[in-house]
N, C-alpha and C. Protein backbone atom coordinates (compact mmCIF):
# COMPACT_ATOMS: atom_id res chain seq x y z
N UNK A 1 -0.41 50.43 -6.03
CA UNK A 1 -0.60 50.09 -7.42
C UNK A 1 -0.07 48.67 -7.63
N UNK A 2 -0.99 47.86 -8.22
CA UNK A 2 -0.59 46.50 -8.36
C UNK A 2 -0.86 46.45 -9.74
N UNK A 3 0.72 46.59 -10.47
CA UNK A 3 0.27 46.07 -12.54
C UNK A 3 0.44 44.44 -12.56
N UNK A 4 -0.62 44.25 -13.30
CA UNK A 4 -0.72 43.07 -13.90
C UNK A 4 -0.48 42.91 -15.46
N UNK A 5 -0.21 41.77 -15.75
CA UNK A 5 0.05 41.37 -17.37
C UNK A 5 -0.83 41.61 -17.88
N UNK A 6 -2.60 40.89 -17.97
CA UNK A 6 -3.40 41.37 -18.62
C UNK A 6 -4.56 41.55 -18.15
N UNK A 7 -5.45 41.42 -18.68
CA UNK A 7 -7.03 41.35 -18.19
C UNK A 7 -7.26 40.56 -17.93
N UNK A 8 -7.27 39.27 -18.08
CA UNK A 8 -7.74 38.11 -18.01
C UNK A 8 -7.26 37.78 -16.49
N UNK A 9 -5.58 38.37 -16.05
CA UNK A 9 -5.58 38.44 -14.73
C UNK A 9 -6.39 39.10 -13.72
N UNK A 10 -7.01 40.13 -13.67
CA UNK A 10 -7.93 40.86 -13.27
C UNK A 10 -8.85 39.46 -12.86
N UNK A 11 -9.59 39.26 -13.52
CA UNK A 11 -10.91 38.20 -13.72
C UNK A 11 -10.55 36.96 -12.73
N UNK A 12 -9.23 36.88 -12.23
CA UNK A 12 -8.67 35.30 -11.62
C UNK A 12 -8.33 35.92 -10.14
N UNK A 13 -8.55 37.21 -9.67
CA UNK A 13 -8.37 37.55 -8.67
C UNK A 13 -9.30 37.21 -7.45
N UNK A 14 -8.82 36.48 -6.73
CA UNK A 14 -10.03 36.00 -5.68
C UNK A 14 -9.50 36.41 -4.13
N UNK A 15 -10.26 37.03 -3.45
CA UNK A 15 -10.01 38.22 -2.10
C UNK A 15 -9.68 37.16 -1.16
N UNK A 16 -8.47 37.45 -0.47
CA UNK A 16 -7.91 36.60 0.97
C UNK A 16 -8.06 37.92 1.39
N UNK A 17 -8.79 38.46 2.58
CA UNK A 17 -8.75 39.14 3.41
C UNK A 17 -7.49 39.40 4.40
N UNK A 18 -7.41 38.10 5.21
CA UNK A 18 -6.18 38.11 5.98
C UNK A 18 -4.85 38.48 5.41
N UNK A 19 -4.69 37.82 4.06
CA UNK A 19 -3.74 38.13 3.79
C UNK A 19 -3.23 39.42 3.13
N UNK A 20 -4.04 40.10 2.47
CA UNK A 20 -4.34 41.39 1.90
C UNK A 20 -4.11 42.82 2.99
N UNK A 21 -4.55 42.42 4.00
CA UNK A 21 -4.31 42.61 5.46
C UNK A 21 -2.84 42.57 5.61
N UNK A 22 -2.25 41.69 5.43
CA UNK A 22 -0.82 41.50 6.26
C UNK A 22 -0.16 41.94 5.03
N UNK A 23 -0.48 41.76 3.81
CA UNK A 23 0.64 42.23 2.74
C UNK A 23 0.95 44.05 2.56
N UNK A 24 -0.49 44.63 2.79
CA UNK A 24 -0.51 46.15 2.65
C UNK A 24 -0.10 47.06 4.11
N UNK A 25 -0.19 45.52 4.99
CA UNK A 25 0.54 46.38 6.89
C UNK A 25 -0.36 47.78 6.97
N UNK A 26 -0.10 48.55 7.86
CA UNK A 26 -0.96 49.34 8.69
C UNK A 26 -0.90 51.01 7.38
N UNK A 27 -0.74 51.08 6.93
CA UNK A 27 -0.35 52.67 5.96
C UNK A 27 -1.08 52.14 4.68
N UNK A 28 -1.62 51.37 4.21
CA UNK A 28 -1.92 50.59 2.60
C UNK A 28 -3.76 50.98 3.47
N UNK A 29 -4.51 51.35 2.40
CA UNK A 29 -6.02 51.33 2.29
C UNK A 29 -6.72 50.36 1.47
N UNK A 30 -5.89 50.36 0.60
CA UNK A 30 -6.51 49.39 -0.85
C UNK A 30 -5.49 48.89 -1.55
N UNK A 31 -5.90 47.52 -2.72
CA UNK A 31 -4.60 47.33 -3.83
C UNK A 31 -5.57 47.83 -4.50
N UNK A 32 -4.94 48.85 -5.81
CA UNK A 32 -5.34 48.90 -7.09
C UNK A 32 -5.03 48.07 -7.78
N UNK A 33 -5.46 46.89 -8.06
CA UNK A 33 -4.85 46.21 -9.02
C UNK A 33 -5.02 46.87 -10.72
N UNK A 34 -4.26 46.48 -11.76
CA UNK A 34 -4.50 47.27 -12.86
C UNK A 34 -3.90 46.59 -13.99
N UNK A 35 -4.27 46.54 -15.49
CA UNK A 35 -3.40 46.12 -16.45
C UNK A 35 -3.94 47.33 -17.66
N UNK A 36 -3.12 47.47 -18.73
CA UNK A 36 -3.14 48.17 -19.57
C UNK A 36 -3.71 47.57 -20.87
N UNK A 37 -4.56 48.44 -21.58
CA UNK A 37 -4.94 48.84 -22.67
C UNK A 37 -4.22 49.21 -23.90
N UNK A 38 -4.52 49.20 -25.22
CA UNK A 38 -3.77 50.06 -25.82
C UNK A 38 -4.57 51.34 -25.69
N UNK A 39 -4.19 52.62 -26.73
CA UNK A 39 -4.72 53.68 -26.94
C UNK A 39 -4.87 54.25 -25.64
N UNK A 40 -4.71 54.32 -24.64
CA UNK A 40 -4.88 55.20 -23.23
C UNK A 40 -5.80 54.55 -22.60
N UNK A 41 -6.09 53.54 -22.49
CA UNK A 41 -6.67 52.32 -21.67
C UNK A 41 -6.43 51.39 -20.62
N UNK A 42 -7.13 51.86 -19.83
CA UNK A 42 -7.05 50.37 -18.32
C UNK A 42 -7.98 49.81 -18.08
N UNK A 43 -7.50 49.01 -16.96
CA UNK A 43 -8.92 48.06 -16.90
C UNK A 43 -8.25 47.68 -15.41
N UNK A 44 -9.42 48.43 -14.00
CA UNK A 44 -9.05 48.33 -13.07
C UNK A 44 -9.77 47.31 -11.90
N UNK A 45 -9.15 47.16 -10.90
CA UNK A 45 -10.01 46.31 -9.83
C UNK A 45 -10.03 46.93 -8.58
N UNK A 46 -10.68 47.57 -7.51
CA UNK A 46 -9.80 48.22 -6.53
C UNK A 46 -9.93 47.16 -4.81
N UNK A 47 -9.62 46.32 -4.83
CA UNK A 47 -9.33 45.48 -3.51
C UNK A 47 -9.15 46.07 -2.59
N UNK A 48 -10.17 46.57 -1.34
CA UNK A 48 -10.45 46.90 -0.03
C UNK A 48 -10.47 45.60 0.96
N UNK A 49 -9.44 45.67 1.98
CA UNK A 49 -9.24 44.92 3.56
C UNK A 49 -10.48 45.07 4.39
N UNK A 50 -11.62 45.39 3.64
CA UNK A 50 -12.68 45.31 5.19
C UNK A 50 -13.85 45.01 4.19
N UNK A 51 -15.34 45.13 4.95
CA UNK A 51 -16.33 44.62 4.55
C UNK A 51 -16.96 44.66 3.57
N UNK A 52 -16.46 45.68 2.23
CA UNK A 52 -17.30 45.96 1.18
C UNK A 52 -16.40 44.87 0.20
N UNK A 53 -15.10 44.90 0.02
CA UNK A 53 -14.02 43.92 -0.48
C UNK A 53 -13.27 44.47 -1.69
N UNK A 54 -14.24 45.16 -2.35
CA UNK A 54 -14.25 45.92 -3.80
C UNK A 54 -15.20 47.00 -4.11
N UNK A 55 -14.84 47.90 -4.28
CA UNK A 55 -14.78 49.49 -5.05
C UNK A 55 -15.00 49.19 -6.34
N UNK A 56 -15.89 49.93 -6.92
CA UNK A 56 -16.64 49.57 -8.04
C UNK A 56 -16.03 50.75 -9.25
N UNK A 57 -15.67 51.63 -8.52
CA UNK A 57 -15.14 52.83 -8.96
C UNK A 57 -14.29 53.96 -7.75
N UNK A 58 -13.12 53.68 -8.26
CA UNK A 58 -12.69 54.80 -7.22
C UNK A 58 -11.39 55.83 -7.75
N UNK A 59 -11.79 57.12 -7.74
CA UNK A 59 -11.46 58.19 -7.84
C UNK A 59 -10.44 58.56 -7.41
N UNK A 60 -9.95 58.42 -6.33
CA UNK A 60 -8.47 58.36 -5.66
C UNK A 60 -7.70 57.74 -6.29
N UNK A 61 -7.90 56.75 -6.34
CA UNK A 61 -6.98 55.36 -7.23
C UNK A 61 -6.85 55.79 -8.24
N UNK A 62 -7.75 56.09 -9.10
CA UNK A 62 -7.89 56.14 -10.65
C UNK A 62 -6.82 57.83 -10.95
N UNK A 63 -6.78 59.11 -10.06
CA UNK A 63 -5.66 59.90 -10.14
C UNK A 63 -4.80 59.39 -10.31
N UNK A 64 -4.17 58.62 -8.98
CA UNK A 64 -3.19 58.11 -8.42
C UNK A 64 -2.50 57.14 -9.47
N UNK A 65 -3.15 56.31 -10.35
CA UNK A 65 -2.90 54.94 -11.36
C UNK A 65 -2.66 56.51 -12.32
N UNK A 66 -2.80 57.80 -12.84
CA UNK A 66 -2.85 58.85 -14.06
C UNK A 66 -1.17 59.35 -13.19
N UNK A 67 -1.16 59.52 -12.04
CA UNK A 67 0.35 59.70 -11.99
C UNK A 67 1.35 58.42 -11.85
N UNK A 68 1.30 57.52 -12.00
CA UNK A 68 1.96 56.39 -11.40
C UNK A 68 2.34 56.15 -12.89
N UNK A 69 1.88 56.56 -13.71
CA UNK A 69 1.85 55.76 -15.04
C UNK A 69 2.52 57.15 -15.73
N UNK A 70 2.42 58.26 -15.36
CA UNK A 70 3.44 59.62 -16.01
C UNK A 70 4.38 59.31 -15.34
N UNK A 71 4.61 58.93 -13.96
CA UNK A 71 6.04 58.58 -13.59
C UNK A 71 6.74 57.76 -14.08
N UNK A 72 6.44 56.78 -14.70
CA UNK A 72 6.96 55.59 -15.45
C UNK A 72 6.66 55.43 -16.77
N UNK A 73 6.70 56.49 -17.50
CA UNK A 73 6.94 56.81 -19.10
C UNK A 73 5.90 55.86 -19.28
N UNK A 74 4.26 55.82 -19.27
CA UNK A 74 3.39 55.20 -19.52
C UNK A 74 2.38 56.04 -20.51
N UNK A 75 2.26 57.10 -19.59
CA UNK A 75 1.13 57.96 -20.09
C UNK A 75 1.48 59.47 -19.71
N UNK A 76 1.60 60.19 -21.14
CA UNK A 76 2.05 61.49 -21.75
C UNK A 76 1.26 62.44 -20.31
N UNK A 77 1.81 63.56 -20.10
CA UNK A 77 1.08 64.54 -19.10
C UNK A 77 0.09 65.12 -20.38
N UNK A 78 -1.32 65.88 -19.79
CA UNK A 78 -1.95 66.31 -20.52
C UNK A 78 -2.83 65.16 -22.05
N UNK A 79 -2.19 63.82 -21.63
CA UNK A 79 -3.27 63.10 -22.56
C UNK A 79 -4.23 61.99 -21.25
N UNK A 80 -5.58 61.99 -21.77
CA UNK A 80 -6.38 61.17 -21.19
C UNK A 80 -6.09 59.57 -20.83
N UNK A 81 -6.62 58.89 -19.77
CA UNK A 81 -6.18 57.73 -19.44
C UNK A 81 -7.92 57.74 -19.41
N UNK A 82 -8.14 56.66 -20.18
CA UNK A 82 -9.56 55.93 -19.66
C UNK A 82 -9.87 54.21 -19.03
N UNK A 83 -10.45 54.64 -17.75
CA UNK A 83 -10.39 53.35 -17.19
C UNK A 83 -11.46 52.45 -16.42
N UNK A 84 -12.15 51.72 -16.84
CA UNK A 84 -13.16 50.57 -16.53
C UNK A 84 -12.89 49.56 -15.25
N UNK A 85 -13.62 50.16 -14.58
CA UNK A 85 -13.60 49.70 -13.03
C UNK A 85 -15.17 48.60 -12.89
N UNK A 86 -14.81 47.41 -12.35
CA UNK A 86 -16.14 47.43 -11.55
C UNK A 86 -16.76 46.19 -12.34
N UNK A 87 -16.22 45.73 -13.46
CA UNK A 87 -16.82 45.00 -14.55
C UNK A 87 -16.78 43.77 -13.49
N UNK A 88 -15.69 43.07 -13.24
CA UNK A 88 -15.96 41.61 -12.10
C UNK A 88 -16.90 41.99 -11.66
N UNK A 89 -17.24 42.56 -10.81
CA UNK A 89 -18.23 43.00 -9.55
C UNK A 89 -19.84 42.96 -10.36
N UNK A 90 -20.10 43.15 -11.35
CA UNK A 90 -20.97 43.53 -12.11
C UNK A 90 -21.69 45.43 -12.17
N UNK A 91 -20.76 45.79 -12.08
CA UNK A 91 -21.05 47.50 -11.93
C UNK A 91 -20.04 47.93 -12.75
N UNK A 92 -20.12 47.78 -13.75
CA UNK A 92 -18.79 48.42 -14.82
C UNK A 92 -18.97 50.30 -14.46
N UNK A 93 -18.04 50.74 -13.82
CA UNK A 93 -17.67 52.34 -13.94
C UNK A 93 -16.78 52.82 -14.68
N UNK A 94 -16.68 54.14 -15.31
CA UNK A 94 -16.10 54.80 -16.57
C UNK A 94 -15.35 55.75 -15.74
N UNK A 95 -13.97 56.02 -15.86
CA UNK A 95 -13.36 57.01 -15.33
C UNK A 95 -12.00 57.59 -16.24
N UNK A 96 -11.99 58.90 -16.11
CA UNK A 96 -11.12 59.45 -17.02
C UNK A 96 -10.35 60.22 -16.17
N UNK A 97 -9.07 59.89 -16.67
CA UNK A 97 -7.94 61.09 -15.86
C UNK A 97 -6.70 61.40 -16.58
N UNK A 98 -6.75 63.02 -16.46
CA UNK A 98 -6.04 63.70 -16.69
C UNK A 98 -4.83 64.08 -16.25
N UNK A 99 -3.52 63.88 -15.92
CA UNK A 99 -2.45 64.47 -15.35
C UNK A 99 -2.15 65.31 -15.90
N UNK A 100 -1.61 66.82 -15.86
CA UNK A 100 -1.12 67.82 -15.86
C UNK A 100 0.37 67.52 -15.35
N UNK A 101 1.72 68.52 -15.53
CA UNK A 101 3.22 68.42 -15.09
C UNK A 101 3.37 70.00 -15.00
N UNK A 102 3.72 70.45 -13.23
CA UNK A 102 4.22 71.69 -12.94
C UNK A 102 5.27 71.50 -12.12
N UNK A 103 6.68 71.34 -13.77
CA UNK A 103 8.01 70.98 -12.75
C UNK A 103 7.96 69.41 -12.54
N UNK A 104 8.01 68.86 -10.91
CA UNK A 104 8.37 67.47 -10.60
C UNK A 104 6.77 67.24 -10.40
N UNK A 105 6.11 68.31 -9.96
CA UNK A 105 4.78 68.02 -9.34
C UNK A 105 3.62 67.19 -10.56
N UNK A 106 2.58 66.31 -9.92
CA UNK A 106 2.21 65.89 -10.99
C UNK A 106 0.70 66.38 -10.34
N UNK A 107 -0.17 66.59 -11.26
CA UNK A 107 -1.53 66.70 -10.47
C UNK A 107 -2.87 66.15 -11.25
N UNK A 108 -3.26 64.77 -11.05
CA UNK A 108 -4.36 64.37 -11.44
C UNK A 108 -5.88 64.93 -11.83
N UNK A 109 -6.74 64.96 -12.49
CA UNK A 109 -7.75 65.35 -12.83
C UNK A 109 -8.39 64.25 -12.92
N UNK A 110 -9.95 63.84 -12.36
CA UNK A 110 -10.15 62.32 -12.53
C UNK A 110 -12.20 63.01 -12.84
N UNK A 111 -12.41 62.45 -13.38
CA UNK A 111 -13.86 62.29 -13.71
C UNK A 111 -14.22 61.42 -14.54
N UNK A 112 -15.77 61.02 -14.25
CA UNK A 112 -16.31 59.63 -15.04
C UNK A 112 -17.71 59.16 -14.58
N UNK A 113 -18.29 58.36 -14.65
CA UNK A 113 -19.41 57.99 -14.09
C UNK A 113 -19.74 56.45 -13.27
N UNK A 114 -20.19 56.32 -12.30
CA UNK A 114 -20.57 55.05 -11.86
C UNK A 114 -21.69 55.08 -11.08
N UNK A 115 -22.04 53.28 -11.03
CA UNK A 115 -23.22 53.18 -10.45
C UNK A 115 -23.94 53.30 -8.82
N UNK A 116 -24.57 54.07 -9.01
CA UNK A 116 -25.42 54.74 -7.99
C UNK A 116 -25.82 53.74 -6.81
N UNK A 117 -25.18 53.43 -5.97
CA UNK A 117 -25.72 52.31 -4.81
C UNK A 117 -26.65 52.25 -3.64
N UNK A 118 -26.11 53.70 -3.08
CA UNK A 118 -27.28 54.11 -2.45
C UNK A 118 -27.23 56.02 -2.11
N UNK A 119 -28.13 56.45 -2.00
CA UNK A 119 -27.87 57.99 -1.99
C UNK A 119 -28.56 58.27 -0.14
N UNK A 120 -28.15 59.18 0.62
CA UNK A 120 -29.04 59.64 1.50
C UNK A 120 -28.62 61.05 1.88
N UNK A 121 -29.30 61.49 3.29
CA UNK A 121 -28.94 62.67 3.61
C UNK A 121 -28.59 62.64 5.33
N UNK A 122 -27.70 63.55 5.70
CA UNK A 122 -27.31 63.51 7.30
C UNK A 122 -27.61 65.10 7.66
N UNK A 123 -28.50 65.11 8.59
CA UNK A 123 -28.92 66.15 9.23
C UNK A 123 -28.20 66.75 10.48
N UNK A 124 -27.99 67.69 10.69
CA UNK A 124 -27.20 68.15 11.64
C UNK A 124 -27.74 69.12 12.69
């Protein structure tokens, strides 16, 4: 999880591979980068180390940013986080997530919609 000040930071983010590489070391998949909204609002970027560069929408992250943000007195358990992925890229995606609290445990709920890139089928 990478918070940023605002949106406008989002928009100034420009991909060093190598270095993105050496900053996240061998256990890191992606930065989420992220800044906040009011009313239960984000506005995300998701920075991938290999050939696609950016995630237009991603589901993992977008849980993960619904507990990161109940852990840090951000966002209430049981209220919605809505979050806009993808807009740099030109693929704006809609994603909503839910955290739930059982005890310490936190457990994300994430659904939303994005754009369709390519669909196929693998035969076996």
């Amino acid at each position: 999880m990478v918070p940023l000040r605002n949106r406008a930071a989002l928009g100034k983010i420009a991909m060093n591979m190598a270095e993105l590489r050496c900053l996240q070391g061998k256990s890191a998949t992606m930065a989420y980068c992220f800044t906040l909204g009011g009313n239960g609002k984000a506005f995300s970027r998701g920075m991938l180390p290999w050939e696609l560069y950016e995630d237009a929408a991603t589901g993992s992250a977008a849980g993960s940013l619904g507990a990161y943000l109940v852990k840090h007195g951000k966002l209430v358990p049981g209220h919605t986080l809505s979050i806009l992925q993808g807009v740099e890229m030109g693929r704006p995606s809609y994603l909503e997530v839910e955290v739930s609290q059982s005890g310490r445990r936190l457990i994300p709920r994430v659904s939303g919609a994005a754009v369709k890139v390519f669909e196929g089928t693998i035969r076996v």
